[in-house]
N, C-alpha and C. Protein backbone atom coordinates (compact mmCIF):
# COMPACT_ATOMS: atom_id res chain seq x y z
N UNK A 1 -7.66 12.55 14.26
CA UNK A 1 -6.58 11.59 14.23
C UNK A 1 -5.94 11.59 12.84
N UNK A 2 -4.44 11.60 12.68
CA UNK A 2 -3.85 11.69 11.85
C UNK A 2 -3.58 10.52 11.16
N UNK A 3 -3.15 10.11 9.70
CA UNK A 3 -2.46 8.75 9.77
C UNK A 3 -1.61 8.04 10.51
N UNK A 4 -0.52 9.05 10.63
CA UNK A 4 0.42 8.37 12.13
C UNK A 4 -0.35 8.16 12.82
N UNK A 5 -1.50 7.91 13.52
CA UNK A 5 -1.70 7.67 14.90
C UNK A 5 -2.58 6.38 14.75
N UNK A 6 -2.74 5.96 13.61
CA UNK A 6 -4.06 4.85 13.45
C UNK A 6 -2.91 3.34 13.75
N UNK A 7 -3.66 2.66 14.66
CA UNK A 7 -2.45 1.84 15.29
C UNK A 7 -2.66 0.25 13.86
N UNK A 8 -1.86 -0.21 13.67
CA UNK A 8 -1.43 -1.23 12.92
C UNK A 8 -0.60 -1.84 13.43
N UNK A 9 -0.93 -3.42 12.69
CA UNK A 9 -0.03 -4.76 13.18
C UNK A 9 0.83 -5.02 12.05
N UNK A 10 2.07 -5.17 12.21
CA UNK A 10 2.81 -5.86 11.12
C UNK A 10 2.68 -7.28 10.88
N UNK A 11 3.10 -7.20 9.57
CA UNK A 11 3.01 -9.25 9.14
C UNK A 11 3.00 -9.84 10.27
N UNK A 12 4.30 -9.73 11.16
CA UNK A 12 5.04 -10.48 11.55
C UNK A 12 4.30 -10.32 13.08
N UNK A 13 3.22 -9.51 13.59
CA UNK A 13 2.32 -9.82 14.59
C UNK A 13 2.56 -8.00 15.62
N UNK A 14 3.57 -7.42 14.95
CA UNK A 14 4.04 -6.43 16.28
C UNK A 14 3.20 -5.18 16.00
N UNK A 15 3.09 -4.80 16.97
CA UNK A 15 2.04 -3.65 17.07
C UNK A 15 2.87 -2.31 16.43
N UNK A 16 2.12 -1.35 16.04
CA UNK A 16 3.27 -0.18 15.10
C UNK A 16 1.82 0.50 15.10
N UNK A 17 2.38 1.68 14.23
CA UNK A 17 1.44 2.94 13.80
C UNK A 17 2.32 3.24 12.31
N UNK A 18 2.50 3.79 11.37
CA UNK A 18 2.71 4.71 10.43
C UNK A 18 3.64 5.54 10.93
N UNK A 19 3.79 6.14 11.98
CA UNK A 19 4.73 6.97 12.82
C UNK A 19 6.25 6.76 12.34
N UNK A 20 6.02 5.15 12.60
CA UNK A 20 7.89 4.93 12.39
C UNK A 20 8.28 4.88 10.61
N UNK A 21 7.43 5.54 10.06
CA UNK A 21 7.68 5.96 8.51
C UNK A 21 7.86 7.73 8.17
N UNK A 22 7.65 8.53 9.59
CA UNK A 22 7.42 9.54 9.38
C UNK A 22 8.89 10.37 9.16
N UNK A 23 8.26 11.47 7.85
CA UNK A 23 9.61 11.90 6.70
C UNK A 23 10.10 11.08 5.79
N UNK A 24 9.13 9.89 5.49
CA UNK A 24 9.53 9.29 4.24
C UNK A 24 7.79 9.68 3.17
N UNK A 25 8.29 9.60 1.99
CA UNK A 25 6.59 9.25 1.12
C UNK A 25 6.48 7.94 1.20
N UNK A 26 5.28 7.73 1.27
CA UNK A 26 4.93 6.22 1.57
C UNK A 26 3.89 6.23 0.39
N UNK A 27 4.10 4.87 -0.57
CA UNK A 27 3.11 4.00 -1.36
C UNK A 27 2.33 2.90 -0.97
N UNK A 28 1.03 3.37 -0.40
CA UNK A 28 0.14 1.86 0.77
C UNK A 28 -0.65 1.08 -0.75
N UNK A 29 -0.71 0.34 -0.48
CA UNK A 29 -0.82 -0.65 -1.53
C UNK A 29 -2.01 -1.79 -0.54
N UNK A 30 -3.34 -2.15 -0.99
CA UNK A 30 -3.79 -3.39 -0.55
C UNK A 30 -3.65 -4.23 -1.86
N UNK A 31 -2.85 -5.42 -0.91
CA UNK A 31 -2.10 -6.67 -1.92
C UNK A 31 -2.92 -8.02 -2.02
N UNK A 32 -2.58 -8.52 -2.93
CA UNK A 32 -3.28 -10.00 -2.97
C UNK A 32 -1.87 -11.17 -3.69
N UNK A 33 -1.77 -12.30 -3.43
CA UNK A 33 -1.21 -13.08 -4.03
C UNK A 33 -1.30 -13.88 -4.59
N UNK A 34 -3.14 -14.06 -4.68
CA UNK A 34 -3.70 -14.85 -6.36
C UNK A 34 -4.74 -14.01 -7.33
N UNK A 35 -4.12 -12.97 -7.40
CA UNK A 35 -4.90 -12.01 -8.40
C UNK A 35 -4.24 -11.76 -9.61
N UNK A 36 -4.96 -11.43 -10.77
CA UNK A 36 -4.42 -11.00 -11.99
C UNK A 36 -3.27 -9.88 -11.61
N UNK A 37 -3.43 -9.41 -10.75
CA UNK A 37 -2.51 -7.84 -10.98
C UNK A 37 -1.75 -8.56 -9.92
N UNK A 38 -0.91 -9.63 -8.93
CA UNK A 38 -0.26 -9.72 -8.29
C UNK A 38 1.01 -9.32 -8.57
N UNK A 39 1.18 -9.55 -10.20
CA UNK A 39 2.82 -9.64 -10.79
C UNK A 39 3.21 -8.44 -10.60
N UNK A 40 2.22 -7.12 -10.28
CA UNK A 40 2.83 -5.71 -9.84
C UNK A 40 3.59 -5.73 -8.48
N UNK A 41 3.70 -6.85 -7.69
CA UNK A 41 4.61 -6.67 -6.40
C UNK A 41 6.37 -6.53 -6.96
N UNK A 42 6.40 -6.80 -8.17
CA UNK A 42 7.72 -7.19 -8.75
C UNK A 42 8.22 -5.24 -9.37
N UNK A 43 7.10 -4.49 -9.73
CA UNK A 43 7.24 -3.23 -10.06
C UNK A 43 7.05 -2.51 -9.31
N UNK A 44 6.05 -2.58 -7.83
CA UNK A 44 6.14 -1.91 -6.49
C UNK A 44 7.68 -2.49 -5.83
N UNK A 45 7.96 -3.54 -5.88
CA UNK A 45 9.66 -3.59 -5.40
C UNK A 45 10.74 -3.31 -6.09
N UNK A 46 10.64 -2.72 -7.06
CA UNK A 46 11.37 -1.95 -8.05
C UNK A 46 11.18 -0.39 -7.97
N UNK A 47 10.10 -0.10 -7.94
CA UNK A 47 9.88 1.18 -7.19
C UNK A 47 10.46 1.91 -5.80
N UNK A 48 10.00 0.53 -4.57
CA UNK A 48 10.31 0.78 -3.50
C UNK A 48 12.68 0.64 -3.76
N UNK A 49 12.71 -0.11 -3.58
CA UNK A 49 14.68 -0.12 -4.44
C UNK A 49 14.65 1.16 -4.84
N UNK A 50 14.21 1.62 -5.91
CA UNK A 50 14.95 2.89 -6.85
C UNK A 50 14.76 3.84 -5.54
N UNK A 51 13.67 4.18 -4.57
CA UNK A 51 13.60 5.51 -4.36
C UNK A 51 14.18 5.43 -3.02
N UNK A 52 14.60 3.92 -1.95
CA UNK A 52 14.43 3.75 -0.45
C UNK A 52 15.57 5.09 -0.14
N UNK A 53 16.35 5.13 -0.78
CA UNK A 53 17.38 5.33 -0.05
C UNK A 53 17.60 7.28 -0.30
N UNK A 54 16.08 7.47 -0.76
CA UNK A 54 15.90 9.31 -1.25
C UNK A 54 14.81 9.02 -0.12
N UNK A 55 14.46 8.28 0.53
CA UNK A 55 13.10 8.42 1.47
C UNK A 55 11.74 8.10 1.43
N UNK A 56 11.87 7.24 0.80
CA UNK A 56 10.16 6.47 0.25
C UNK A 56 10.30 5.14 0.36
N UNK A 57 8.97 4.59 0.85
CA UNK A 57 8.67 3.31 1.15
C UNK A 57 7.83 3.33 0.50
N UNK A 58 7.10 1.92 -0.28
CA UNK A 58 6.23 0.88 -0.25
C UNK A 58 5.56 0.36 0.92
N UNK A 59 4.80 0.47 0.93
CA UNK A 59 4.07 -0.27 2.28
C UNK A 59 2.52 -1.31 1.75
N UNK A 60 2.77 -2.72 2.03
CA UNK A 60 1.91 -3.74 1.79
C UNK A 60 1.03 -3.68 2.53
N UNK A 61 -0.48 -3.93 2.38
CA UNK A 61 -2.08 -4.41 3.33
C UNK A 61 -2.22 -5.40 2.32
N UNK A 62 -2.34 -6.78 2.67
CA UNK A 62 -2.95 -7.86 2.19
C UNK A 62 -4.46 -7.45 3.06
N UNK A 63 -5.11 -7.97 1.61
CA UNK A 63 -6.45 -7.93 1.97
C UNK A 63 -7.27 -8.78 0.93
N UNK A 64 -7.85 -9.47 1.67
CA UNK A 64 -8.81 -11.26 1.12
C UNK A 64 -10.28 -10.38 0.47
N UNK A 65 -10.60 -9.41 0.78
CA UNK A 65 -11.97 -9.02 0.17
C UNK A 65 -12.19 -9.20 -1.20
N UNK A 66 -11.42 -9.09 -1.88
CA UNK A 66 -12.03 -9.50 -3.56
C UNK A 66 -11.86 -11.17 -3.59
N UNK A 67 -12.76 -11.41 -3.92
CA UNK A 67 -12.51 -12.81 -4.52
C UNK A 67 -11.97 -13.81 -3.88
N UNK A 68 -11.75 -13.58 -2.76
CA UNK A 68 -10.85 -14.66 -1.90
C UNK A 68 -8.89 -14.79 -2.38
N UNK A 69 -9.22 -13.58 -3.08
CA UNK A 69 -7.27 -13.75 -3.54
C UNK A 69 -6.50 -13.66 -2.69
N UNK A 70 -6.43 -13.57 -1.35
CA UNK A 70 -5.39 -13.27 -0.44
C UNK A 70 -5.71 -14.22 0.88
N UNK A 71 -5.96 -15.40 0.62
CA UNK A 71 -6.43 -16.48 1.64
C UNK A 71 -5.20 -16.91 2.53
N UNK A 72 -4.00 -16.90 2.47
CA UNK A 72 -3.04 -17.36 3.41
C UNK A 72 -3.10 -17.17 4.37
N UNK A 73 -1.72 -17.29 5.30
CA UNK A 73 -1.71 -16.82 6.87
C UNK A 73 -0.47 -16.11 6.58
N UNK A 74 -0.70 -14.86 7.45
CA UNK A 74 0.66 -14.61 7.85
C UNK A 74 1.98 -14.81 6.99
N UNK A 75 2.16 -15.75 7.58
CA UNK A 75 3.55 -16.56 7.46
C UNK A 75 3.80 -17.08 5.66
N UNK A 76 2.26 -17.80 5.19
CA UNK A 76 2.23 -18.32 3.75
C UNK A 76 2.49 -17.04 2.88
N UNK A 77 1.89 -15.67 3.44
CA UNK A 77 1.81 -14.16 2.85
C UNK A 77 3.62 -13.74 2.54
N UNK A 78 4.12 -13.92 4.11
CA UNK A 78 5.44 -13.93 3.95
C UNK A 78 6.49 -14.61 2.75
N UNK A 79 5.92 -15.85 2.70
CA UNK A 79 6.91 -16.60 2.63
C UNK A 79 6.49 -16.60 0.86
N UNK A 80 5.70 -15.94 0.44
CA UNK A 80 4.88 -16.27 -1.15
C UNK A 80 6.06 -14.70 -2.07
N UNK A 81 5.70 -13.23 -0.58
CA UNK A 81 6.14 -12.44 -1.03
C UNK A 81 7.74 -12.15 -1.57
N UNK A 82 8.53 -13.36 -0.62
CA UNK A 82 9.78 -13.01 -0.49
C UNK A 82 10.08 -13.90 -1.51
N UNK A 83 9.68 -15.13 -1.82
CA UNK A 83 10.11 -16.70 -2.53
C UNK A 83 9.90 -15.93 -4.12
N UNK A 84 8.80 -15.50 -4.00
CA UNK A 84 8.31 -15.25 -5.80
C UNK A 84 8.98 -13.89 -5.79
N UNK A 85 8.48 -13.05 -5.18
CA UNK A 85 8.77 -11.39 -6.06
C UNK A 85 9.84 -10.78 -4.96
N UNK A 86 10.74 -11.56 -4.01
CA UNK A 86 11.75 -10.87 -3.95
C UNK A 86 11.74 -9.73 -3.09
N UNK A 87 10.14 -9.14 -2.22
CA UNK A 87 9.35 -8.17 -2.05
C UNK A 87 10.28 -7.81 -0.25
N UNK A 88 11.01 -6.88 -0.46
CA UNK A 88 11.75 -6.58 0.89
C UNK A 88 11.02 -4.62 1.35
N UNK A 89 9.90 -4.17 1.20
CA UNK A 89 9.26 -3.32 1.34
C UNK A 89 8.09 -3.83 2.83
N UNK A 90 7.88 -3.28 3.50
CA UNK A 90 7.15 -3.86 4.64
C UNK A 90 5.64 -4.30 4.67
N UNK A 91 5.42 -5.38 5.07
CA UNK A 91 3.63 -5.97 4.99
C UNK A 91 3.43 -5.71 6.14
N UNK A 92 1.91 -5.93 6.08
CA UNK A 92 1.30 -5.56 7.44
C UNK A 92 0.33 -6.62 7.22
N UNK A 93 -0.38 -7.11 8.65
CA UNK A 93 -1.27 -7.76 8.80
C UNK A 93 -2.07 -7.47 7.62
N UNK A 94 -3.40 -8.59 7.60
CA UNK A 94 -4.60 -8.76 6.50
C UNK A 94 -5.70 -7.56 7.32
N UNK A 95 -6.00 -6.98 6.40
CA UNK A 95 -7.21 -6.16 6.90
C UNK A 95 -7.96 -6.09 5.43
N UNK A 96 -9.26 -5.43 6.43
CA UNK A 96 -10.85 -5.19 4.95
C UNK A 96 -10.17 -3.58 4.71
N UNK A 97 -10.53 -3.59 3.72
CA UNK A 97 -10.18 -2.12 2.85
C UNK A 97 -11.74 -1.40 2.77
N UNK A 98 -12.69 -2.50 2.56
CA UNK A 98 -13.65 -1.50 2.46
C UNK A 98 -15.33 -2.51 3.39
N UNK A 99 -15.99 -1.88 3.61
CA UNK A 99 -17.63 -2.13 4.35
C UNK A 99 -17.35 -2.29 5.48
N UNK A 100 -18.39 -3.37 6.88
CA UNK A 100 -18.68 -2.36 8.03
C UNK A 100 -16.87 -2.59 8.69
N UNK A 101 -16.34 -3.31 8.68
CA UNK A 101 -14.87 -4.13 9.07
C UNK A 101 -13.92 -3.27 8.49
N UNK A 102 -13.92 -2.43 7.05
CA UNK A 102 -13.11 -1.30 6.94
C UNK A 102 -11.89 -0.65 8.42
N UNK A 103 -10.63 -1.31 7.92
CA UNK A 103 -9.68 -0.75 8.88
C UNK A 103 -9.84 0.84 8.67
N UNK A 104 -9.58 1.34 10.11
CA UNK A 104 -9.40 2.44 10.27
C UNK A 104 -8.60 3.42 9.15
N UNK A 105 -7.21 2.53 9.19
CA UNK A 105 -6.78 3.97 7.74
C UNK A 105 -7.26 3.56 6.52
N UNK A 106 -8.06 2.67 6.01
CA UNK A 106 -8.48 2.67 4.91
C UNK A 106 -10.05 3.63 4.72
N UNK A 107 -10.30 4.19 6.07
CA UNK A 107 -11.47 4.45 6.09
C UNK A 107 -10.87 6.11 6.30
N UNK A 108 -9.91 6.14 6.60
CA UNK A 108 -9.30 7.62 5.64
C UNK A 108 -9.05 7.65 4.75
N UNK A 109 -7.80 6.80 4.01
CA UNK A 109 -7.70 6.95 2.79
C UNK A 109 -8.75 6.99 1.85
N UNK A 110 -10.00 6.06 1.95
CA UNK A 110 -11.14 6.14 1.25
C UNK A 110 -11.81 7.39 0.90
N UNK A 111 -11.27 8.26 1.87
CA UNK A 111 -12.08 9.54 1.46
C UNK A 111 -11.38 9.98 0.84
N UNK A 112 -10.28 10.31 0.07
CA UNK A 112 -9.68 10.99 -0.94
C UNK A 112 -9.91 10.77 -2.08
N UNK A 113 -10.18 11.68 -3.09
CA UNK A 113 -10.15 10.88 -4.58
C UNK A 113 -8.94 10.51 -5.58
N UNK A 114 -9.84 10.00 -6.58
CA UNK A 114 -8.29 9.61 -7.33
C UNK A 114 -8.46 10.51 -8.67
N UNK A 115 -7.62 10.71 -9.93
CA UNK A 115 -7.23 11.31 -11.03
C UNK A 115 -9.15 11.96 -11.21
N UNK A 116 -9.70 11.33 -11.06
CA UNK A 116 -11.37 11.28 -11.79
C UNK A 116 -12.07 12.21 -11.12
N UNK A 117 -11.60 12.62 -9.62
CA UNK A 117 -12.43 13.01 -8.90
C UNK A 117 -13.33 12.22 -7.91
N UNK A 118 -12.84 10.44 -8.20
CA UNK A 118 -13.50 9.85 -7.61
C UNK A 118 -13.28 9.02 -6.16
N UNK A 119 -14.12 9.00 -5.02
CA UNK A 119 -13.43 8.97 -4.13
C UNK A 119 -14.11 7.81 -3.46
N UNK A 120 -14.65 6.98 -2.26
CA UNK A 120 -14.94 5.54 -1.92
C UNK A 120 -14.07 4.57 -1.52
N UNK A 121 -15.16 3.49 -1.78
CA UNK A 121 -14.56 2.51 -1.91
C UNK A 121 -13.23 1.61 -2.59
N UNK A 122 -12.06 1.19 -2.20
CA UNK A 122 -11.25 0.37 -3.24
C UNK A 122 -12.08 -0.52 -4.09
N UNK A 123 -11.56 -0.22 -5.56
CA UNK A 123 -11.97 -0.59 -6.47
C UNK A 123 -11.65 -2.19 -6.54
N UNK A 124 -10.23 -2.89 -6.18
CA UNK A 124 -10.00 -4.28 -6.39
C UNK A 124 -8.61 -4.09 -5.81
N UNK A 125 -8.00 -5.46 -5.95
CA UNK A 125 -6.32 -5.33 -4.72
C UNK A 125 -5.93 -4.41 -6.03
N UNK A 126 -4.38 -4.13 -5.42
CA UNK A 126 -3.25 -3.32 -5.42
C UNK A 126 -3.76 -1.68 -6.05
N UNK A 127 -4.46 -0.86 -5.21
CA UNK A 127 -5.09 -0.02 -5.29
C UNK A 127 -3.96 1.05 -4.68
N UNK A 128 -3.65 2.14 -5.10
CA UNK A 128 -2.30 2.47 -4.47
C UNK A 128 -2.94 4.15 -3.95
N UNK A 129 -2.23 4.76 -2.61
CA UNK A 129 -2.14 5.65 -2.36
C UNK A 129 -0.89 6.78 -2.09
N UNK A 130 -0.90 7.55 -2.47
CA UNK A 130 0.67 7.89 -2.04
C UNK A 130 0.46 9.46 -0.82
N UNK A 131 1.52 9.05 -0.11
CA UNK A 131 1.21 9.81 0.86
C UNK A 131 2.63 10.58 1.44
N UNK A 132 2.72 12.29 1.97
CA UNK A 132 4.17 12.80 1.67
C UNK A 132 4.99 12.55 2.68
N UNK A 133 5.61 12.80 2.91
CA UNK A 133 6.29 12.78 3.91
C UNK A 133 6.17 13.41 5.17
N UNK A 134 4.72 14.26 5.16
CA UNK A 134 4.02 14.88 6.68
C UNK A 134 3.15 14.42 6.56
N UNK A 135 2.64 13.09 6.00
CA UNK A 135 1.45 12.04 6.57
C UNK A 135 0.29 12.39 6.08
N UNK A 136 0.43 13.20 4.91
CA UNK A 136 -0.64 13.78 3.94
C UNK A 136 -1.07 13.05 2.53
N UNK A 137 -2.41 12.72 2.32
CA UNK A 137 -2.61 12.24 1.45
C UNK A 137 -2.71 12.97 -0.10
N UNK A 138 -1.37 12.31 -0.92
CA UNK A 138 -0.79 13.65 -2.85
C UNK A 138 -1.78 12.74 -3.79
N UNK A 139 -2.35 11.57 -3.28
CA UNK A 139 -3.00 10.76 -4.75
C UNK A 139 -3.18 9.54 -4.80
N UNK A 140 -4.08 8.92 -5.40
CA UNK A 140 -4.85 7.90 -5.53
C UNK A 140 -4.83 6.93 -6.56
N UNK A 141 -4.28 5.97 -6.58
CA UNK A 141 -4.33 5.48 -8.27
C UNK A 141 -4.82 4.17 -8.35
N UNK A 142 -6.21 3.86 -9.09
CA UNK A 142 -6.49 2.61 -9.32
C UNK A 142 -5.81 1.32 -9.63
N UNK A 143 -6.22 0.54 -9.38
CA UNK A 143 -5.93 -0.68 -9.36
C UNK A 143 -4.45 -1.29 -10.79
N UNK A 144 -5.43 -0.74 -12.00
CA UNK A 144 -4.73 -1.04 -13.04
C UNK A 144 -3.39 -0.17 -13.30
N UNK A 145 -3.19 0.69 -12.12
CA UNK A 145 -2.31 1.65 -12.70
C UNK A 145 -0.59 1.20 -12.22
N UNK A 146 -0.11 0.49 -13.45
CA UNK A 146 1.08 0.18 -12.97
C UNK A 146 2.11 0.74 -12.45
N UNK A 147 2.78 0.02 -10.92
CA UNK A 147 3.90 0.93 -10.39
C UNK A 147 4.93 1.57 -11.29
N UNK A 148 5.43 1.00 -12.69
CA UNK A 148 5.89 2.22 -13.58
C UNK A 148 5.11 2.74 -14.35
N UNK A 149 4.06 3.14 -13.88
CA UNK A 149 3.35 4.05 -14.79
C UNK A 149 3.54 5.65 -15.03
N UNK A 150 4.09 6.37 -16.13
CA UNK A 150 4.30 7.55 -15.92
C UNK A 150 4.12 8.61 -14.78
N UNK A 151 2.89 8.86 -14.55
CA UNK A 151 2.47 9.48 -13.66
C UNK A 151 2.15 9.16 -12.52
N UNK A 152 2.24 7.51 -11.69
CA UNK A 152 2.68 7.46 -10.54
C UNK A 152 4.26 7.42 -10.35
N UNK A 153 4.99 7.33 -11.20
CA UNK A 153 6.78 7.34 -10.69
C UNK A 153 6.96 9.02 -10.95
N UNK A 154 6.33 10.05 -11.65
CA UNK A 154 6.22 11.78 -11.42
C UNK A 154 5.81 11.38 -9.91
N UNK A 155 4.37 11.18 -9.64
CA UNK A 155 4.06 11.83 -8.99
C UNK A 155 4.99 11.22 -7.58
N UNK A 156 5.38 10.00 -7.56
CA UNK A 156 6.28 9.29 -6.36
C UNK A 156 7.35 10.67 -6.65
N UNK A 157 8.30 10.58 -7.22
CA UNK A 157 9.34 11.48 -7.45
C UNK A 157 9.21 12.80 -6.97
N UNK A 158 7.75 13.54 -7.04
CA UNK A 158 7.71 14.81 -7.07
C UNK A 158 7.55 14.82 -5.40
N UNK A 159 7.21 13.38 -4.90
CA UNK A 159 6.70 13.18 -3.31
C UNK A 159 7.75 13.09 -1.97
N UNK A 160 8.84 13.01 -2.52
CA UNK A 160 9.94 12.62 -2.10
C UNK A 160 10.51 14.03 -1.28
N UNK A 161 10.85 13.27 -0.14
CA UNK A 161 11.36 14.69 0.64
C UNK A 161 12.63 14.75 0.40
N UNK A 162 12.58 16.61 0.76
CA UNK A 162 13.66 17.36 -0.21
C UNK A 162 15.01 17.43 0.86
């Protein structure tokens, strides 16, 4: 099974797959909205803006596993992302990123490594993956690694279909 095929719910309750992103690079991101690193939704939607319209998305997973940072519903997730950071890139339902509840594509993405060689478990929210535009996983970037960080806006850039 490919990434396209692993079925997902959007925020907003509707059933989808990854499919209806296919031929764009996609940045999957598990999000939180009371974490130290939340203020990166403001540089992942600055990211997602600069590149939408060359073929790359942002794509949000709220996920409550660290610390309880992502406790809302739905709707509070919605309404936190759009009110504060402006965030018009697509969310998806709350899922576990990692142990036995691990959603299905996180339990692919998990197997890839990142810069280190290192591959597992998500380290903490906004853990980013980037993936090309044939549903292939180009790279992995920890938690701390800000959406303008040199070498994730190369490597977004270099991801971008031609």
């Amino acid at each position: 099974m490919g990434l396209y095929d692993i079925a997902l719910r959007t925020l907003d309750g509707r059933e989808t797959t990854l499919a209806e992103h296919r031929g764009r690079a996609l940045l999957l991101v598990n999000v939180a909205s009371r974490c130290g690193l939340t203020p990166q939704y403001e540089g992942l939607e600055e990211l997602h803006r600069r590149h939408a319209d060359r073929g790359f998305s942002v794509l949000g997973f709220p996920c409550n596993q660290f610390a309880g940072q992502e406790p809302g519903s739905s709707e509070e997730i919605a309404g936190f992302c759009s009110t504060t950071y402006g965030v018009t890139f697509p969310l998806y339902a709350k899922i576990d990123v990692n142990g036995a509840a691990r959603h299905p594509l996180y339990a692919e993405l998990t197997r890839h490594e990142d810069a280190t060689g290192a591959a597992g478990d998500v380290q903490w929210n906004f853990e980013k993956f980037l993936i090309s535009s044939e549903g292939e996983v180009l790279g992995r970037f920890r938690p701390r690694t800000e959406p303008d960080a040199p070498e994730l806006v190369k490597a977004v850039e270099a991801a971008l279909p031609r």
